[in-house]
PDB file of N, CA and C in Angstrom:
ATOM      1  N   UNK A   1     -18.978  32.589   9.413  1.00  0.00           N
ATOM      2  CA  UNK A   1     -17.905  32.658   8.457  1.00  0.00           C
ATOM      3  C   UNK A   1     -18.388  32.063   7.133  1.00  0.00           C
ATOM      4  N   UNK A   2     -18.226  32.526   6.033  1.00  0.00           N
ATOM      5  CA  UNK A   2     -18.382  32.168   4.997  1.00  0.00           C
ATOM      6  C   UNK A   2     -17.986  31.078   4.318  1.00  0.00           C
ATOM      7  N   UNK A   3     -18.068  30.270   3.596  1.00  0.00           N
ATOM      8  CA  UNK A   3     -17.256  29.337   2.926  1.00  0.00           C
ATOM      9  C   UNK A   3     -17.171  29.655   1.454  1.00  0.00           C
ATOM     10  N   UNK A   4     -15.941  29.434   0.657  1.00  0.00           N
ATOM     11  CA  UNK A   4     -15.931  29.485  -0.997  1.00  0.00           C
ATOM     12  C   UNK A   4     -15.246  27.966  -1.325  1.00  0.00           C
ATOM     13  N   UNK A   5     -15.306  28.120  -2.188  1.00  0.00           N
ATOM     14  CA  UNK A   5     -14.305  27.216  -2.928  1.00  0.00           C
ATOM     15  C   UNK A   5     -13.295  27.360  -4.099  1.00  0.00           C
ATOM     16  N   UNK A   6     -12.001  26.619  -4.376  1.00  0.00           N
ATOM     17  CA  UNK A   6     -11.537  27.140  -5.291  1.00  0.00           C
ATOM     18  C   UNK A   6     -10.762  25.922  -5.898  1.00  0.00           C
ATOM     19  N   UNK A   7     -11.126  26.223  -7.377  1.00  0.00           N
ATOM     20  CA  UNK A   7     -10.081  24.873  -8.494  1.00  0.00           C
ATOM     21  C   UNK A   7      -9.369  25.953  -9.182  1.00  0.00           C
ATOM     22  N   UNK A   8      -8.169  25.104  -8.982  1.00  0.00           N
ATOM     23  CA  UNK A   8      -7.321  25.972 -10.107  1.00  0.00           C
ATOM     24  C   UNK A   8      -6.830  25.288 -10.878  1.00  0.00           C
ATOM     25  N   UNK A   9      -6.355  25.079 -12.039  1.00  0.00           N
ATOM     26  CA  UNK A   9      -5.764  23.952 -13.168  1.00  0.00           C
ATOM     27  C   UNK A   9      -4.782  24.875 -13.569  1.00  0.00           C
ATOM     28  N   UNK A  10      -3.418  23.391 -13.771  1.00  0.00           N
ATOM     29  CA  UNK A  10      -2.031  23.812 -14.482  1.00  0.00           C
ATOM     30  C   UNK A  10      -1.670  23.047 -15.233  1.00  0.00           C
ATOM     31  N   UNK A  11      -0.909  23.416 -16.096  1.00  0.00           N
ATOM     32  CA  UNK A  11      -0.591  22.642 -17.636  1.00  0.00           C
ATOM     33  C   UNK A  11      -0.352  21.554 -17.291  1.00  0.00           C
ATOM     34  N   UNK A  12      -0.522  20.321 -17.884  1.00  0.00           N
ATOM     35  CA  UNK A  12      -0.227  18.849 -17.537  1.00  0.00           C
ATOM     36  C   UNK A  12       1.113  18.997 -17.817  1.00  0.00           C
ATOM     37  N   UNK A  13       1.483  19.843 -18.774  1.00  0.00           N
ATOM     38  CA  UNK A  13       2.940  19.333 -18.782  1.00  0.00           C
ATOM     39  C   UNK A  13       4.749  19.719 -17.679  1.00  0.00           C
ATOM     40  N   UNK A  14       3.724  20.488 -16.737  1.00  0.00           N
ATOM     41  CA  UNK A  14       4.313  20.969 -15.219  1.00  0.00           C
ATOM     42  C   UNK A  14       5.452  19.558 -14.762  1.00  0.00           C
ATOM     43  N   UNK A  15       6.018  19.513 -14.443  1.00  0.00           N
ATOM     44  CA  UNK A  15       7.202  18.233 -13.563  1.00  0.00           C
ATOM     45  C   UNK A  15       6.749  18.445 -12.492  1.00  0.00           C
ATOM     46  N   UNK A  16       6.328  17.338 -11.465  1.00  0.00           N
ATOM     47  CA  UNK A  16       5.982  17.260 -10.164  1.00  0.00           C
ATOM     48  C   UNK A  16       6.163  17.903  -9.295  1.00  0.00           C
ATOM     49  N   UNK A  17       7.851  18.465  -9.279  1.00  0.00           N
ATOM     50  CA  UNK A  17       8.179  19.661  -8.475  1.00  0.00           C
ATOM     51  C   UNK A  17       7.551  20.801  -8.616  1.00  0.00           C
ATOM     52  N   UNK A  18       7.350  21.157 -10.185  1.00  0.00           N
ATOM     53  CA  UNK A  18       6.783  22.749 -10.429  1.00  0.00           C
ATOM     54  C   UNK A  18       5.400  22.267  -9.931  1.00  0.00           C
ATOM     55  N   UNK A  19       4.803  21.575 -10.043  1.00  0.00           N
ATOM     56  CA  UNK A  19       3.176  21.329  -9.677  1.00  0.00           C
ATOM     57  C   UNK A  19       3.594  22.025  -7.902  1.00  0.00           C
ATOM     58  N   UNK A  20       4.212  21.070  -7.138  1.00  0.00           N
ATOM     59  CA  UNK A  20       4.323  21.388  -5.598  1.00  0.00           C
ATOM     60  C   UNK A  20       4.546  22.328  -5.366  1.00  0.00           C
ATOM     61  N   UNK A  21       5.362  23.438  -6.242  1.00  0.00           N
ATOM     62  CA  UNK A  21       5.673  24.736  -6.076  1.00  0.00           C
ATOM     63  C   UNK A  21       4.101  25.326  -5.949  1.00  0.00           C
ATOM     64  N   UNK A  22       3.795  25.072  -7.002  1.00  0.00           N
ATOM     65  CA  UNK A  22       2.218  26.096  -7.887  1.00  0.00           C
ATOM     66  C   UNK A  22       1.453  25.874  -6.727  1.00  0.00           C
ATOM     67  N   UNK A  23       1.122  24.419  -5.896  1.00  0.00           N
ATOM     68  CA  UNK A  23      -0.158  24.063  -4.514  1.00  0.00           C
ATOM     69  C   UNK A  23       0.905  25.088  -3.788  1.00  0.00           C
ATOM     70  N   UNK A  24       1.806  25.151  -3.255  1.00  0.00           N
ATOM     71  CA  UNK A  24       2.248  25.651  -2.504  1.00  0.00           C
ATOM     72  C   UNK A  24       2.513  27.409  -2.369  1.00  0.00           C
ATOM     73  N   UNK A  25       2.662  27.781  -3.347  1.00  0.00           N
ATOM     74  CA  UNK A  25       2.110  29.444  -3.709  1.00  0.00           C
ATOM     75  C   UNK A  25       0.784  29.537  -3.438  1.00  0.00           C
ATOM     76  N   UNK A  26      -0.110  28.737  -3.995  1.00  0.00           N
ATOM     77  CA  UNK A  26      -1.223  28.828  -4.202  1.00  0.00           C
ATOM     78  C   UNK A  26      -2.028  28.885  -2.550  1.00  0.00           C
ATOM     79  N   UNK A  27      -1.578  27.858  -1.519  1.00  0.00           N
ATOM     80  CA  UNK A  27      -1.756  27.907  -0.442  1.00  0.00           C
ATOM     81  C   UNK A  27      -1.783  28.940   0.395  1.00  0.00           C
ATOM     82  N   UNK A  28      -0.415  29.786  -0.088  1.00  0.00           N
ATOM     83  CA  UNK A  28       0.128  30.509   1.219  1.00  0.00           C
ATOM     84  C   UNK A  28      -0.352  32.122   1.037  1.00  0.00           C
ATOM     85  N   UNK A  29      -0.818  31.761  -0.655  1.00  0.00           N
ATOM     86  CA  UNK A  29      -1.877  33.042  -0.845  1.00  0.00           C
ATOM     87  C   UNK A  29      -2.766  32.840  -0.385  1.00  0.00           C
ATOM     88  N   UNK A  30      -3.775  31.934  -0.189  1.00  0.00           N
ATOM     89  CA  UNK A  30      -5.106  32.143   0.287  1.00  0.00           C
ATOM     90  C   UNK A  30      -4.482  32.466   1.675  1.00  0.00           C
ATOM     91  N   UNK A  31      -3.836  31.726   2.693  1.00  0.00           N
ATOM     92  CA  UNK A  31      -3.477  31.628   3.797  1.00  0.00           C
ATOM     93  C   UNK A  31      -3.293  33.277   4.361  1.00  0.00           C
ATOM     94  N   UNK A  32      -2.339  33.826   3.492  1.00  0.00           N
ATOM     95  CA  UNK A  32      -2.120  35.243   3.592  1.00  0.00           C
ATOM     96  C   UNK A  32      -3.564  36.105   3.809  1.00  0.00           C
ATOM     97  N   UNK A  33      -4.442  35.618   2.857  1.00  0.00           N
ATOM     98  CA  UNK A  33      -5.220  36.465   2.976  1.00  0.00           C
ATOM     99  C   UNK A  33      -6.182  36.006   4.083  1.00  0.00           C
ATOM    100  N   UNK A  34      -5.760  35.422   5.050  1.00  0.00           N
ATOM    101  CA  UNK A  34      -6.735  35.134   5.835  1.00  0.00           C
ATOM    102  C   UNK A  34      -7.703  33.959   5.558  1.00  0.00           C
ATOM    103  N   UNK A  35      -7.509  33.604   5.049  1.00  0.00           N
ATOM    104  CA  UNK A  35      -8.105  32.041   4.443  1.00  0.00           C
ATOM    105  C   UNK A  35      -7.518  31.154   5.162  1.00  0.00           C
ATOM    106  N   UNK A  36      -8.172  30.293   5.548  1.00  0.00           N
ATOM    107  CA  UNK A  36      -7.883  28.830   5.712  1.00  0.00           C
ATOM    108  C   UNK A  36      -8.596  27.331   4.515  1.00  0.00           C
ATOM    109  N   UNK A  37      -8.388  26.451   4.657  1.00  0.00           N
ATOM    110  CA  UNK A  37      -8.038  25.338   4.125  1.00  0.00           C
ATOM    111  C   UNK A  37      -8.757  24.052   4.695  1.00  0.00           C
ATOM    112  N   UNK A  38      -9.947  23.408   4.390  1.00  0.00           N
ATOM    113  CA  UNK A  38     -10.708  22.535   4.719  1.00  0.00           C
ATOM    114  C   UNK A  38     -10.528  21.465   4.451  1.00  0.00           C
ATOM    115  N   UNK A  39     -10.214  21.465   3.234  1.00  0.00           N
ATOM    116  CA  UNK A  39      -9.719  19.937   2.565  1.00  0.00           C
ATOM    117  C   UNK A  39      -9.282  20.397   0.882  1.00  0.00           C
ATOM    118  N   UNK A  40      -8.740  19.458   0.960  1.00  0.00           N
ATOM    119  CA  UNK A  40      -7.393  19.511  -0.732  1.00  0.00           C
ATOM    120  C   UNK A  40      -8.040  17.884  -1.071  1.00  0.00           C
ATOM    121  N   UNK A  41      -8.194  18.132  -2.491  1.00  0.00           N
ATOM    122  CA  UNK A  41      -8.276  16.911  -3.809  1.00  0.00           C
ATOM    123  C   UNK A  41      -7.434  17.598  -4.715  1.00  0.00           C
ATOM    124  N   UNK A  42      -6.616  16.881  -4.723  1.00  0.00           N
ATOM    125  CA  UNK A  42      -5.710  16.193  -6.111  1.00  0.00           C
ATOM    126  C   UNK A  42      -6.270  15.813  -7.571  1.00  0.00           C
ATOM    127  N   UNK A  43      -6.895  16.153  -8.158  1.00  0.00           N
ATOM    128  CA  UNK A  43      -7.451  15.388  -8.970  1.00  0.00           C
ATOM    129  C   UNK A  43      -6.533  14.807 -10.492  1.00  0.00           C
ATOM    130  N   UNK A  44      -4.814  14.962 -10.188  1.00  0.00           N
ATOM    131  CA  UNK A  44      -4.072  14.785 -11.250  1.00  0.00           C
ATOM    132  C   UNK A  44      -5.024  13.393 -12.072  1.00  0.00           C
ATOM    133  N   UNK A  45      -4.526  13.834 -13.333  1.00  0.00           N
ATOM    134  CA  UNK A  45      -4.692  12.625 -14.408  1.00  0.00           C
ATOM    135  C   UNK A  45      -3.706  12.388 -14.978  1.00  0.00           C
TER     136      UNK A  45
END
């Protein structure tokens, strides 16, 4: 099986909720496509 990786960046000025929305779309697309999920960093500033 292959491995990739992926960063995605969103406007700092997102509210915490819209951030959890955005990981959480963002998840259930890779997921959809048959992707799974190794490990998550946060790297907010």
């Amino acid at each position: 099986m292959s491995k990739f990786e992926a960063v995605f960046l969103l406007s700092p000025d997102l509210s915490s909720v819209n951030l959890k929305k955005e990981e959480e779309s963002f998840i259930k697309l890779l997921i959809g496509l048959s992707g799974s999920i190794f490990s998550q960093e946060d790297w907010g500033l």
